[in-house]
PDB file of N, CA and C in Angstrom:
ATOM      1  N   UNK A   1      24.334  42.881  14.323  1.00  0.00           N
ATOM      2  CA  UNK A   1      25.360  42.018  13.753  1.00  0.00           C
ATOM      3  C   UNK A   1      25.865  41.022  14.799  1.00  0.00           C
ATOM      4  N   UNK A   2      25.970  41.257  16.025  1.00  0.00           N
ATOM      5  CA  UNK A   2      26.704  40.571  17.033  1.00  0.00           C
ATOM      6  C   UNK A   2      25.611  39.355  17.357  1.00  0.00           C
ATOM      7  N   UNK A   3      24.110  39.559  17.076  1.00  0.00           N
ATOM      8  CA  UNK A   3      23.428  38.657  17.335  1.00  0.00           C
ATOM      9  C   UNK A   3      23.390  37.806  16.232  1.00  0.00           C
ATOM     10  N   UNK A   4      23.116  37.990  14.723  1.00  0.00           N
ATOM     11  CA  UNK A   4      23.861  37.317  13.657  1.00  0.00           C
ATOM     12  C   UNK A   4      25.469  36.357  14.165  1.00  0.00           C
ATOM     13  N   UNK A   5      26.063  37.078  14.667  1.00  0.00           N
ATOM     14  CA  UNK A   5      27.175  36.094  14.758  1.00  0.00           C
ATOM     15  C   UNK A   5      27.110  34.892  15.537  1.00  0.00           C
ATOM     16  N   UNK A   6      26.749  35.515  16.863  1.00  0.00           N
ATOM     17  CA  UNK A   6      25.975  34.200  17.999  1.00  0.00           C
ATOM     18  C   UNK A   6      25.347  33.259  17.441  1.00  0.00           C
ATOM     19  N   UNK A   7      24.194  33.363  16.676  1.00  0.00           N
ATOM     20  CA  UNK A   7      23.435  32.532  16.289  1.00  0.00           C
ATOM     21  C   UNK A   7      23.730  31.623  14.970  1.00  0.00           C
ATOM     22  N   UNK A   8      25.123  32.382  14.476  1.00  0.00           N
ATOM     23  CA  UNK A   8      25.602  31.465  13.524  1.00  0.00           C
ATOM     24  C   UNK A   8      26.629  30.486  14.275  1.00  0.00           C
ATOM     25  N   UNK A   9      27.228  31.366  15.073  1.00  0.00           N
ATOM     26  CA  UNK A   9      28.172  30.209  16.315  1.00  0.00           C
ATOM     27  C   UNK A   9      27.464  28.978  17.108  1.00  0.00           C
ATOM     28  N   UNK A  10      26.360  29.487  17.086  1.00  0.00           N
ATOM     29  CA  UNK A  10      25.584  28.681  17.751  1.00  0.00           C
ATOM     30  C   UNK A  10      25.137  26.910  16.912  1.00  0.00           C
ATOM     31  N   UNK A  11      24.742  27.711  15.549  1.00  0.00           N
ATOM     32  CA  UNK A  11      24.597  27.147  14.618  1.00  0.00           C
ATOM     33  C   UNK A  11      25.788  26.306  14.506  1.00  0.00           C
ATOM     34  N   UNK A  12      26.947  26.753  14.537  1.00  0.00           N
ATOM     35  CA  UNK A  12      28.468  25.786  13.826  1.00  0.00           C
ATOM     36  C   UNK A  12      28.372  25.017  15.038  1.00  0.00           C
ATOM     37  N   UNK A  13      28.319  25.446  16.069  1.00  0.00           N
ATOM     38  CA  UNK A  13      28.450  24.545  17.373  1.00  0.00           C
ATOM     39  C   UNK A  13      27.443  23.079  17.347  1.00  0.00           C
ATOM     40  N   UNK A  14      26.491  23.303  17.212  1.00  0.00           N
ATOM     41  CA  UNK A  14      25.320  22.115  16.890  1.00  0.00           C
ATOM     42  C   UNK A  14      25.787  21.163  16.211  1.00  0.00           C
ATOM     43  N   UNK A  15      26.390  21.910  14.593  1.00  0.00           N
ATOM     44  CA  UNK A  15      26.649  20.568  13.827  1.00  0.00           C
ATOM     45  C   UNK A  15      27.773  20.067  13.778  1.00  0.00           C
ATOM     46  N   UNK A  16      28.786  20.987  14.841  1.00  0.00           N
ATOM     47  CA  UNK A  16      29.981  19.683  15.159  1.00  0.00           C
ATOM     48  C   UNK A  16      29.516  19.047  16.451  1.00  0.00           C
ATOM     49  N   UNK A  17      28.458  18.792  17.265  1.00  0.00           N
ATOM     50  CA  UNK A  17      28.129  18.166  18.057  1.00  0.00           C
ATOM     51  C   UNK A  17      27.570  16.869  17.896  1.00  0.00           C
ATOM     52  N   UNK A  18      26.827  16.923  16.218  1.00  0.00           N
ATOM     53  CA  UNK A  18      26.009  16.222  15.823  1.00  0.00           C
ATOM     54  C   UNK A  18      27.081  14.827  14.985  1.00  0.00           C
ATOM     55  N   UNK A  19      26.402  13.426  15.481  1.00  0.00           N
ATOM     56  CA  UNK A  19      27.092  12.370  15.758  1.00  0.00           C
ATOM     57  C   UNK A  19      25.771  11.225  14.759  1.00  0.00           C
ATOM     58  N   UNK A  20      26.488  10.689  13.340  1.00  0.00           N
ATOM     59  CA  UNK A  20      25.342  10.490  12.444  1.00  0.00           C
ATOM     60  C   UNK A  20      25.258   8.643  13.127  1.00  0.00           C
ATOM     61  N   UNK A  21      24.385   8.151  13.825  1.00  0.00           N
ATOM     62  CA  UNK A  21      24.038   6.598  14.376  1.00  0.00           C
ATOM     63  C   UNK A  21      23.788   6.067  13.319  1.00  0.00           C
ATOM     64  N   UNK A  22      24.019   4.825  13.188  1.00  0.00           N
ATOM     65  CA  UNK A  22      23.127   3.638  12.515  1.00  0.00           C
ATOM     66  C   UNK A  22      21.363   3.623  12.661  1.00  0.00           C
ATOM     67  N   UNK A  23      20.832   4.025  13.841  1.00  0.00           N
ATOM     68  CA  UNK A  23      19.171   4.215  14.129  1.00  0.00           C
ATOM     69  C   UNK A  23      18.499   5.428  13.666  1.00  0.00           C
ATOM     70  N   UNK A  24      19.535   6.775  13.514  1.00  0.00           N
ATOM     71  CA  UNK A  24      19.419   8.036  13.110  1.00  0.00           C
ATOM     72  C   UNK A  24      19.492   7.898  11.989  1.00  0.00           C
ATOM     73  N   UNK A  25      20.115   6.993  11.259  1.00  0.00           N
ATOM     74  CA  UNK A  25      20.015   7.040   9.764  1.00  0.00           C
ATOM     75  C   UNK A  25      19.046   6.533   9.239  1.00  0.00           C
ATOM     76  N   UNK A  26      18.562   5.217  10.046  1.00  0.00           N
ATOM     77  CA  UNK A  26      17.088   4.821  10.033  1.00  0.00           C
ATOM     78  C   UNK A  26      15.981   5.678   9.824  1.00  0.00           C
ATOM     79  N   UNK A  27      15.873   6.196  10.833  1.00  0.00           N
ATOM     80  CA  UNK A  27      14.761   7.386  11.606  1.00  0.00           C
ATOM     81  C   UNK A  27      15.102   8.147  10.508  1.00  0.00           C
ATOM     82  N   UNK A  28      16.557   8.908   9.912  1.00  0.00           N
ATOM     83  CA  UNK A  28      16.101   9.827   8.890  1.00  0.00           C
ATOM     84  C   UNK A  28      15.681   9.752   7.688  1.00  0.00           C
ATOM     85  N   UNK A  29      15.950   8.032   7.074  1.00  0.00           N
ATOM     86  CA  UNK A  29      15.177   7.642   6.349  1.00  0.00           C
ATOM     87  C   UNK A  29      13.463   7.433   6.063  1.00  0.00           C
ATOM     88  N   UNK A  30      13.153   6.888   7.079  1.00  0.00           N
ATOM     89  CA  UNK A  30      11.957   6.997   7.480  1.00  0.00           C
ATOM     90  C   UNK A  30      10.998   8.084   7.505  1.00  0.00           C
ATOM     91  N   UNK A  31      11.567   9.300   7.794  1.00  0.00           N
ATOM     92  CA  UNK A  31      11.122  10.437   7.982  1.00  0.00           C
ATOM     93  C   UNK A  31      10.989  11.159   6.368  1.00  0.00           C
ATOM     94  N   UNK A  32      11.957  10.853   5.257  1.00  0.00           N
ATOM     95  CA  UNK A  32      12.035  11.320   4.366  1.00  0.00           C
ATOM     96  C   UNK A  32      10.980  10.451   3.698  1.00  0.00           C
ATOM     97  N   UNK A  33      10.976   9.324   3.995  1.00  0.00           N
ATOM     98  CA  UNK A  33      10.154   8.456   2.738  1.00  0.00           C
ATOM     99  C   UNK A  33       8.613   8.851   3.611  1.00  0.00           C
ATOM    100  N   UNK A  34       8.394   8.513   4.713  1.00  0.00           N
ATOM    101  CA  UNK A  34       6.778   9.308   4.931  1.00  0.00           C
ATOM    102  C   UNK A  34       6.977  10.589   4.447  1.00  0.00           C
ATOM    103  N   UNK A  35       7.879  11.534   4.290  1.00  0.00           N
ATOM    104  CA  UNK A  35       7.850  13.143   3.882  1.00  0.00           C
ATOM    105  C   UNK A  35       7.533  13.277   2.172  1.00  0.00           C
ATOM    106  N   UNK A  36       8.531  12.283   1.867  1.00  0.00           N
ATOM    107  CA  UNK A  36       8.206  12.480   0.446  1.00  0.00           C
ATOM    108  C   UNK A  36       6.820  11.939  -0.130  1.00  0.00           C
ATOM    109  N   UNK A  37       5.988  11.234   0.631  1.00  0.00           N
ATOM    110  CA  UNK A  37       4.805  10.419  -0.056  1.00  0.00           C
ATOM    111  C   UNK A  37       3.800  11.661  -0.248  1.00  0.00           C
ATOM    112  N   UNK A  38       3.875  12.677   0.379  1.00  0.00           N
ATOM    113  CA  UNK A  38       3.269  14.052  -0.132  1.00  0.00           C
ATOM    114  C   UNK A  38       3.597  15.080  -1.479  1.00  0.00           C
ATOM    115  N   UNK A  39       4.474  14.661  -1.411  1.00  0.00           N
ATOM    116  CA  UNK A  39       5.347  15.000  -3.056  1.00  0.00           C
ATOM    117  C   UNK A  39       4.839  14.154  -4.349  1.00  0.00           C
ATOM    118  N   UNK A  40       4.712  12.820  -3.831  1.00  0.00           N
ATOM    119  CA  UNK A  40       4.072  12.142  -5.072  1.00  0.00           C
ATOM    120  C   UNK A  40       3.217  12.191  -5.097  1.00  0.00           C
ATOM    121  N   UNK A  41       1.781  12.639  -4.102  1.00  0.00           N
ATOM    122  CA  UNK A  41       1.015  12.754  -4.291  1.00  0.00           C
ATOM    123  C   UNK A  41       0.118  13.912  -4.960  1.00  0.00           C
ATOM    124  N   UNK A  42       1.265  15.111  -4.269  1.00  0.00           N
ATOM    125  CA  UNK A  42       0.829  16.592  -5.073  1.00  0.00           C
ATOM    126  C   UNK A  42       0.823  16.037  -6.588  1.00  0.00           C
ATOM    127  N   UNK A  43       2.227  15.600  -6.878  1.00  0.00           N
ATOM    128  CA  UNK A  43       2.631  15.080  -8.452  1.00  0.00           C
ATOM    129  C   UNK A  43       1.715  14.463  -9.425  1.00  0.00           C
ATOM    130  N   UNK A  44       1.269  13.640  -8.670  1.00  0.00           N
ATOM    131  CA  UNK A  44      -0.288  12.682  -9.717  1.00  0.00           C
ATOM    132  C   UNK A  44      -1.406  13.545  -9.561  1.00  0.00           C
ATOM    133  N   UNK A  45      -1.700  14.672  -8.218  1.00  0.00           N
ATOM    134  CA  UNK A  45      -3.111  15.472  -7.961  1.00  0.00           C
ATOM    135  C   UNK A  45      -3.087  16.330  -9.287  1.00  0.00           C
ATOM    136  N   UNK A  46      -1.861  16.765  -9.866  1.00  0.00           N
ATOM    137  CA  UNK A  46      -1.466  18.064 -10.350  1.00  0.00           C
ATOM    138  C   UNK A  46      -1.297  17.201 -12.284  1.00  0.00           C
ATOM    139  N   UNK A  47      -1.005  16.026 -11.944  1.00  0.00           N
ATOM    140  CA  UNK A  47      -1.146  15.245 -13.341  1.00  0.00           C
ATOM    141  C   UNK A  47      -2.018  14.861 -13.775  1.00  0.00           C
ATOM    142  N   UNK A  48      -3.157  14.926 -12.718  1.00  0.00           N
ATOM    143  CA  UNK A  48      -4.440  14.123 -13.771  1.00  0.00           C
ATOM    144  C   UNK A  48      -5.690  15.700 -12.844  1.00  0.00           C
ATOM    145  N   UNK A  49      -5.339  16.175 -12.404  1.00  0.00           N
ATOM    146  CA  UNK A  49      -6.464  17.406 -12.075  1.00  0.00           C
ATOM    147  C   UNK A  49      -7.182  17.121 -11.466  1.00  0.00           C
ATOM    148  N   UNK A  50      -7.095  15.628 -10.474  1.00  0.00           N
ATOM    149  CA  UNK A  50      -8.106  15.662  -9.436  1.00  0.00           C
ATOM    150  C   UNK A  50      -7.247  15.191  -8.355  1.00  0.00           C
ATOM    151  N   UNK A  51      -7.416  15.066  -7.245  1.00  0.00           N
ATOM    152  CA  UNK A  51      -7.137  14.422  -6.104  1.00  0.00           C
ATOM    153  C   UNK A  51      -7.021  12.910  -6.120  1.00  0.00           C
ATOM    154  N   UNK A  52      -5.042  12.164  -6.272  1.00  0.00           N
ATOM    155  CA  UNK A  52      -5.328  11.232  -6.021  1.00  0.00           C
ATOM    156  C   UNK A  52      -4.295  10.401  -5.457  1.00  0.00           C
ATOM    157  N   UNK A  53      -4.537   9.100  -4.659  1.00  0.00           N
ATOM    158  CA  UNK A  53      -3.848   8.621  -3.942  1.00  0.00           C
ATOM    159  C   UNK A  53      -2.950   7.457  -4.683  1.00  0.00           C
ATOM    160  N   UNK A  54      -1.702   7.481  -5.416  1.00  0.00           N
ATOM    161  CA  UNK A  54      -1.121   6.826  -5.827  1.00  0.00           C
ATOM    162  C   UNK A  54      -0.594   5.584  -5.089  1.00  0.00           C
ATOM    163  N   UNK A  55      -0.184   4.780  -5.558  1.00  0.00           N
ATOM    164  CA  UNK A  55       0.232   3.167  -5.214  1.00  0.00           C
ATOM    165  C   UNK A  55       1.360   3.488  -4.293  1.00  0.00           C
ATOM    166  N   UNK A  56       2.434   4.578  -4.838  1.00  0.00           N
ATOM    167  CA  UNK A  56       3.870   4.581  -4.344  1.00  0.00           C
ATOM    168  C   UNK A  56       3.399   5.634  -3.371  1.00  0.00           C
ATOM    169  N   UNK A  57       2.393   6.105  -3.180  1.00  0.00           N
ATOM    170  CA  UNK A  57       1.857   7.194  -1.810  1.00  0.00           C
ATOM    171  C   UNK A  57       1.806   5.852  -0.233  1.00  0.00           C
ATOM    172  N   UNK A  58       1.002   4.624  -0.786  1.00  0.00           N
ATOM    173  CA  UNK A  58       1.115   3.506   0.190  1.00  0.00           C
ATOM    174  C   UNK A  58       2.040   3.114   0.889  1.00  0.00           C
ATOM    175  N   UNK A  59       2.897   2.083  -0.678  1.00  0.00           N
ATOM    176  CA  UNK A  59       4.235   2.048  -0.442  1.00  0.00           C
ATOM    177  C   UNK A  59       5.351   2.839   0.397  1.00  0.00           C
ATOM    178  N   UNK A  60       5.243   4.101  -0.005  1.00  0.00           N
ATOM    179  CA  UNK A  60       6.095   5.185   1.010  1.00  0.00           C
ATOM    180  C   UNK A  60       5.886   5.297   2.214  1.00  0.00           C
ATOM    181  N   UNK A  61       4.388   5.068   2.585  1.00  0.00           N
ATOM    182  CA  UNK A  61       3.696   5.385   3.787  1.00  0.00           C
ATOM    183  C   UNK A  61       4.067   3.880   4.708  1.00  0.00           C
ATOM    184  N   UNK A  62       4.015   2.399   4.232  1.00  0.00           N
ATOM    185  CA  UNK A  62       4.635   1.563   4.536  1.00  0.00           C
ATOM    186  C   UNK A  62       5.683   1.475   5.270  1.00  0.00           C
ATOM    187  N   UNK A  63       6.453   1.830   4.289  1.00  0.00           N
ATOM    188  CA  UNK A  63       7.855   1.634   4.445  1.00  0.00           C
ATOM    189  C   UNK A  63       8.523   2.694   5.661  1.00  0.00           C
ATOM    190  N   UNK A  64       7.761   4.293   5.057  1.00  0.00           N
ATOM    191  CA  UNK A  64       8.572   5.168   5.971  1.00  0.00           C
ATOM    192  C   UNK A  64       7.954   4.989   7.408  1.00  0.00           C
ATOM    193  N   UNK A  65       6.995   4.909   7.646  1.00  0.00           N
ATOM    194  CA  UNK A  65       5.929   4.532   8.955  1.00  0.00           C
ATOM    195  C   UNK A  65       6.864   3.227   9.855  1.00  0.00           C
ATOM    196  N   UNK A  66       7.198   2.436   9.374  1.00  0.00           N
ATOM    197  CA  UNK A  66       8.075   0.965   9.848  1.00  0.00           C
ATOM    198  C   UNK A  66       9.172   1.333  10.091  1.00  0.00           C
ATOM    199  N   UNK A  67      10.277   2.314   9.538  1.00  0.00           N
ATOM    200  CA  UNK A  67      11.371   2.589   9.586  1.00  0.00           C
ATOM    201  C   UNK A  67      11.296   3.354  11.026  1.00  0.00           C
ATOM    202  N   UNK A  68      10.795   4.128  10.667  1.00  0.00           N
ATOM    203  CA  UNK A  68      10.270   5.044  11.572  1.00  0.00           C
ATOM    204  C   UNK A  68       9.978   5.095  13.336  1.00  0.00           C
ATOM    205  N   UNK A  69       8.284   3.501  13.374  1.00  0.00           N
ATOM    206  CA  UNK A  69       8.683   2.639  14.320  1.00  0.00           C
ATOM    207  C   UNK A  69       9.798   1.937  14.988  1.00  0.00           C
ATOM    208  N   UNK A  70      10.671   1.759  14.285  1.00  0.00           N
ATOM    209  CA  UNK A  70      11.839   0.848  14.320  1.00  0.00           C
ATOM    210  C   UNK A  70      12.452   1.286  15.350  1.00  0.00           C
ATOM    211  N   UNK A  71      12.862   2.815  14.483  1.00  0.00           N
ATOM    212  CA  UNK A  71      13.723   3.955  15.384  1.00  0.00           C
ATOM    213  C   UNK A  71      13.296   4.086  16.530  1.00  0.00           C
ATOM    214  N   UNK A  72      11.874   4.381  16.570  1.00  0.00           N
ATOM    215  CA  UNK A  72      11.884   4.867  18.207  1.00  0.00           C
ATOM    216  C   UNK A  72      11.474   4.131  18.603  1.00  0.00           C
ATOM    217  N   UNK A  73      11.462   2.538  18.804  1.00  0.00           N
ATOM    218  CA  UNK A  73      10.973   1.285  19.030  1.00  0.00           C
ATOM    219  C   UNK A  73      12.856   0.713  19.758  1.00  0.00           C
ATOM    220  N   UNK A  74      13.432   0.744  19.043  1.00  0.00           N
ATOM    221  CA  UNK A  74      14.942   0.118  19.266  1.00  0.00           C
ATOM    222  C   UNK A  74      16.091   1.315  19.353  1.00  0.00           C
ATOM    223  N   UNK A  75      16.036   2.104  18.745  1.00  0.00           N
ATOM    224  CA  UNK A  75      16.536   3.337  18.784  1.00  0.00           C
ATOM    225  C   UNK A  75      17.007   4.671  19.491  1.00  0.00           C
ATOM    226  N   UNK A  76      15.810   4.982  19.449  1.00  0.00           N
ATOM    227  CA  UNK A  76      15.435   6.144  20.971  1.00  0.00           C
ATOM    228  C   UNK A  76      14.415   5.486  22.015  1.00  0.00           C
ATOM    229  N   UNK A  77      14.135   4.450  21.718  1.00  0.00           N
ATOM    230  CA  UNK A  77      13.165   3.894  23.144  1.00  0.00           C
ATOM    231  C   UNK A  77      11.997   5.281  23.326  1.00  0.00           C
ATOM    232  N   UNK A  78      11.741   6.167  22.648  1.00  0.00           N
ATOM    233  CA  UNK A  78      10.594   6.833  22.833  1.00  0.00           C
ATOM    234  C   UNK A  78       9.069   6.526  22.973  1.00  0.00           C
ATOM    235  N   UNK A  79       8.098   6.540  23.792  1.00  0.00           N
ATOM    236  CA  UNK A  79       7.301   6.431  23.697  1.00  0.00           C
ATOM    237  C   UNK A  79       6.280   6.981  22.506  1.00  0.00           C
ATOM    238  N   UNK A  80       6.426   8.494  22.743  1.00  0.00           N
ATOM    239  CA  UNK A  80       5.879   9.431  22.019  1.00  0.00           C
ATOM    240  C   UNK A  80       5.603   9.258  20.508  1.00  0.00           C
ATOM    241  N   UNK A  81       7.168   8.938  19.846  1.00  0.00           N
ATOM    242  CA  UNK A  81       7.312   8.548  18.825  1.00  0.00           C
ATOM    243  C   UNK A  81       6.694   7.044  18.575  1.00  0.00           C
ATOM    244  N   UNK A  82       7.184   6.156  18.988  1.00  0.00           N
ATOM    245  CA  UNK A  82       5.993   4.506  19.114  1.00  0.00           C
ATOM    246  C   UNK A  82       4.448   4.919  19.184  1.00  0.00           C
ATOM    247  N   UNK A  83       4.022   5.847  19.820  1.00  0.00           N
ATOM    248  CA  UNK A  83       2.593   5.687  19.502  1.00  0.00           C
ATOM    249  C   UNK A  83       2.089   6.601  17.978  1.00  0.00           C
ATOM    250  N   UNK A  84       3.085   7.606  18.061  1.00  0.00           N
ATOM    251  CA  UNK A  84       2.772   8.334  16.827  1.00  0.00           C
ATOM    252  C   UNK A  84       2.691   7.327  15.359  1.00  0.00           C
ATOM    253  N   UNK A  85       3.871   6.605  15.671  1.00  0.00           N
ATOM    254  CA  UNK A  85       3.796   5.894  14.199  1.00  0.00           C
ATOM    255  C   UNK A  85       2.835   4.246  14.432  1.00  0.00           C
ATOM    256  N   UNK A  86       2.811   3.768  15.103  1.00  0.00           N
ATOM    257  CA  UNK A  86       2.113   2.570  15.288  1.00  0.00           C
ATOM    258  C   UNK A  86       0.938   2.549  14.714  1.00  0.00           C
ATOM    259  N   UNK A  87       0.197   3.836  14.605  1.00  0.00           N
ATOM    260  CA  UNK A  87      -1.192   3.345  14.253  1.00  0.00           C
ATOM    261  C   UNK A  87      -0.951   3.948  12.441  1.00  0.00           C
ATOM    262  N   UNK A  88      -0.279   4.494  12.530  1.00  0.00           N
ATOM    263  CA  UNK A  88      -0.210   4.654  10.915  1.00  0.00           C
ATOM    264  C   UNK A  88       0.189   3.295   9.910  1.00  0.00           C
ATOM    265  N   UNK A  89       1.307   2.985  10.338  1.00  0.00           N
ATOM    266  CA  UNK A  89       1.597   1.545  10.117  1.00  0.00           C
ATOM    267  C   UNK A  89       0.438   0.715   9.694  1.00  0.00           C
ATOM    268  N   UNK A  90      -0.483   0.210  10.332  1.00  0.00           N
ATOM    269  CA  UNK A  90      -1.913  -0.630   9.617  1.00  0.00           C
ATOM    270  C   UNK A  90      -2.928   0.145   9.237  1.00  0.00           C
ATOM    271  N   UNK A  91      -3.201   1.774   9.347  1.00  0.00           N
ATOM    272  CA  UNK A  91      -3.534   2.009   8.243  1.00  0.00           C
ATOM    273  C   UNK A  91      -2.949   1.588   6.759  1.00  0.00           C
ATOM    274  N   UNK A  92      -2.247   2.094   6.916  1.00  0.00           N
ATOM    275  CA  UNK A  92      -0.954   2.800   5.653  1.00  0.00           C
ATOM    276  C   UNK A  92      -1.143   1.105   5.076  1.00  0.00           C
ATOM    277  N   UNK A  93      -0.590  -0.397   5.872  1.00  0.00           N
ATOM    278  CA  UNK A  93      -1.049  -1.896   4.961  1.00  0.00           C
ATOM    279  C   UNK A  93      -2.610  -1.796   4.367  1.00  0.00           C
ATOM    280  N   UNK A  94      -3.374  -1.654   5.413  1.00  0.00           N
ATOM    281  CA  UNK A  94      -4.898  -1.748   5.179  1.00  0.00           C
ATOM    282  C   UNK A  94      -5.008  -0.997   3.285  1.00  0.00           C
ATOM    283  N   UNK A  95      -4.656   0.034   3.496  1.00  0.00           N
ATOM    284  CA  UNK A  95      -5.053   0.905   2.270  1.00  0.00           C
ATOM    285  C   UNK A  95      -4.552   0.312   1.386  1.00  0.00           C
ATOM    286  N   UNK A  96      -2.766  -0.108   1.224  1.00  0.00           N
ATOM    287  CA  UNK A  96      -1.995  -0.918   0.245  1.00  0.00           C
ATOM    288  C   UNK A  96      -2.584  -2.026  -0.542  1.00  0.00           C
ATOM    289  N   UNK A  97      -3.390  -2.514   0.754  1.00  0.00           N
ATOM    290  CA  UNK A  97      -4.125  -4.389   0.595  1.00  0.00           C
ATOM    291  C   UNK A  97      -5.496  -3.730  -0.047  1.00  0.00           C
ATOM    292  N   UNK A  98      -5.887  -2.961   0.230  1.00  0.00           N
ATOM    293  CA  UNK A  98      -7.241  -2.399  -0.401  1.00  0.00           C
ATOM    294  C   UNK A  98      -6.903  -1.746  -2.091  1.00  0.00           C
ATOM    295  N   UNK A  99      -6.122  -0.636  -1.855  1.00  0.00           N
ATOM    296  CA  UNK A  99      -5.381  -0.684  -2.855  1.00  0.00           C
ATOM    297  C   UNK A  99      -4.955  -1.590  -4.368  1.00  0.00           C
ATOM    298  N   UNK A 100      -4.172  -2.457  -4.042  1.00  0.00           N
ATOM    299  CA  UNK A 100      -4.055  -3.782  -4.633  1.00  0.00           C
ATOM    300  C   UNK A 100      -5.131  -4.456  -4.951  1.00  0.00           C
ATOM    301  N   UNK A 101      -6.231  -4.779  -4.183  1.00  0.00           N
ATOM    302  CA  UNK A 101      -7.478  -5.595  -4.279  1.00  0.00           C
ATOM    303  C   UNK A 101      -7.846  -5.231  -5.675  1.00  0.00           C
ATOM    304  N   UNK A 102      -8.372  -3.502  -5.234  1.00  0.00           N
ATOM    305  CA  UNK A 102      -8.600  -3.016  -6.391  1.00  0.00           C
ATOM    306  C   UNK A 102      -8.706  -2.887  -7.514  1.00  0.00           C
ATOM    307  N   UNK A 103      -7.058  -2.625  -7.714  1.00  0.00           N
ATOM    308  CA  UNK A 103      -6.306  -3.189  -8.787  1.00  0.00           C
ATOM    309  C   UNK A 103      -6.653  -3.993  -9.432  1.00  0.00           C
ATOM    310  N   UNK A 104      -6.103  -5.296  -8.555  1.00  0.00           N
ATOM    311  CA  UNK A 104      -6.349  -6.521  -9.396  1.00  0.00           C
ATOM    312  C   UNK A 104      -7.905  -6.980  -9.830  1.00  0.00           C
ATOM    313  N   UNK A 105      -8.999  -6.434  -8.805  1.00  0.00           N
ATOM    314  CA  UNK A 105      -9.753  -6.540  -9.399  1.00  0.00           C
ATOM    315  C   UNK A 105     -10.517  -6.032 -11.098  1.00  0.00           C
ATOM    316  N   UNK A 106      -9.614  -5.163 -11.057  1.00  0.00           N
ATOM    317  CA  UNK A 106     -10.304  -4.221 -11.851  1.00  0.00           C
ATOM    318  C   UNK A 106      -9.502  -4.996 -13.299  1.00  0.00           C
ATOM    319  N   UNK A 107      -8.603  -4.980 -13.206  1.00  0.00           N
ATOM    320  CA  UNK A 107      -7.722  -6.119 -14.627  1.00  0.00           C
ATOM    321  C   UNK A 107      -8.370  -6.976 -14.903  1.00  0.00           C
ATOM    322  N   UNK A 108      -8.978  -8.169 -13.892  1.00  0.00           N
ATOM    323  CA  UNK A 108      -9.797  -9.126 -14.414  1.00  0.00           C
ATOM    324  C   UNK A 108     -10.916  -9.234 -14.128  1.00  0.00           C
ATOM    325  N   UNK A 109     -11.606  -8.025 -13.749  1.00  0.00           N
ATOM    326  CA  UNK A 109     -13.047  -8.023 -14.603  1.00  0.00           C
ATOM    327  C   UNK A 109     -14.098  -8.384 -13.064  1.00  0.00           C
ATOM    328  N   UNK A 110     -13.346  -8.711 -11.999  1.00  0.00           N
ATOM    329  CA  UNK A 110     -13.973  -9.270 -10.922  1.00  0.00           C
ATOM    330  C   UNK A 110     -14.179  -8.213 -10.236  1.00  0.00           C
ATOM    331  N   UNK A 111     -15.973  -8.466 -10.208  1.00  0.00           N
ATOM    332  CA  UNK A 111     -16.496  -7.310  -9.056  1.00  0.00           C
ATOM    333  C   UNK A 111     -16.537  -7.658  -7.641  1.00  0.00           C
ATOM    334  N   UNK A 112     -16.746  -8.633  -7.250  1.00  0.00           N
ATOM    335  CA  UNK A 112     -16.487  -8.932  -5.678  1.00  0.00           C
ATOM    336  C   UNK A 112     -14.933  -8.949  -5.200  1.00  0.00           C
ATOM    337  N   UNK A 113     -15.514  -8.205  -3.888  1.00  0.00           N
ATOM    338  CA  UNK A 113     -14.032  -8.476  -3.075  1.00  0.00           C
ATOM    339  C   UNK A 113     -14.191  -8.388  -1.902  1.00  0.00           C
TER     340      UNK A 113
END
């Protein structure tokens, strides 16, 4: 029990330490919208019974990937984090722009791209 208590003290102690930034809110945005693009994707795998990569899987990956950069670009000045997300970032357009191509190709009938 006494170690239960510590570790809940420990616990209360943390989150009155914890101080919500303007860049942290960034970064935790970021983190949720790349987190959630796995959610929409289970969602459409599990809606149509095969494996697939939805539009708003891009989009999310976009957006949360940039936010993300941002943070530890202007934010935390991290390295670690800057290289982690940097290369996802032009994947994540590449696929969008491929993505889209697609798309639009496929509406009007045009096979080259």
């Amino acid at each position: 029990m006494d170690f239960l208590n510590t570790h809940l003290a420990s616990i209360l102690h943390a989150l009155q330490q914890f101080h919500l930034t303007p860049w942290k809110a960034v970064g935790y945005a970021g983190t949720l919208m790349f987190t959630s693009r796995w959610f929409v994707q289970l969602y459409y795998t599990r809606k149509y019974k095969r494996v697939v990569m939805p539009l708003a899987f891009w989009w999310l990956s976009v957006f949360g990937s940039a936010l993300l950069l941002a943070y530890f670009i202007v934010g935390k000045n991290d390295s670690v984090g800057i290289l982690s997300n940097f290369f996802p970032v032009f994947v994540s357009v590449y696929n969008l722009v491929v993505h889209l191509r697609h798309r639009k190709n496929s509406i009007t009938g045009d096979i080259t791209a």
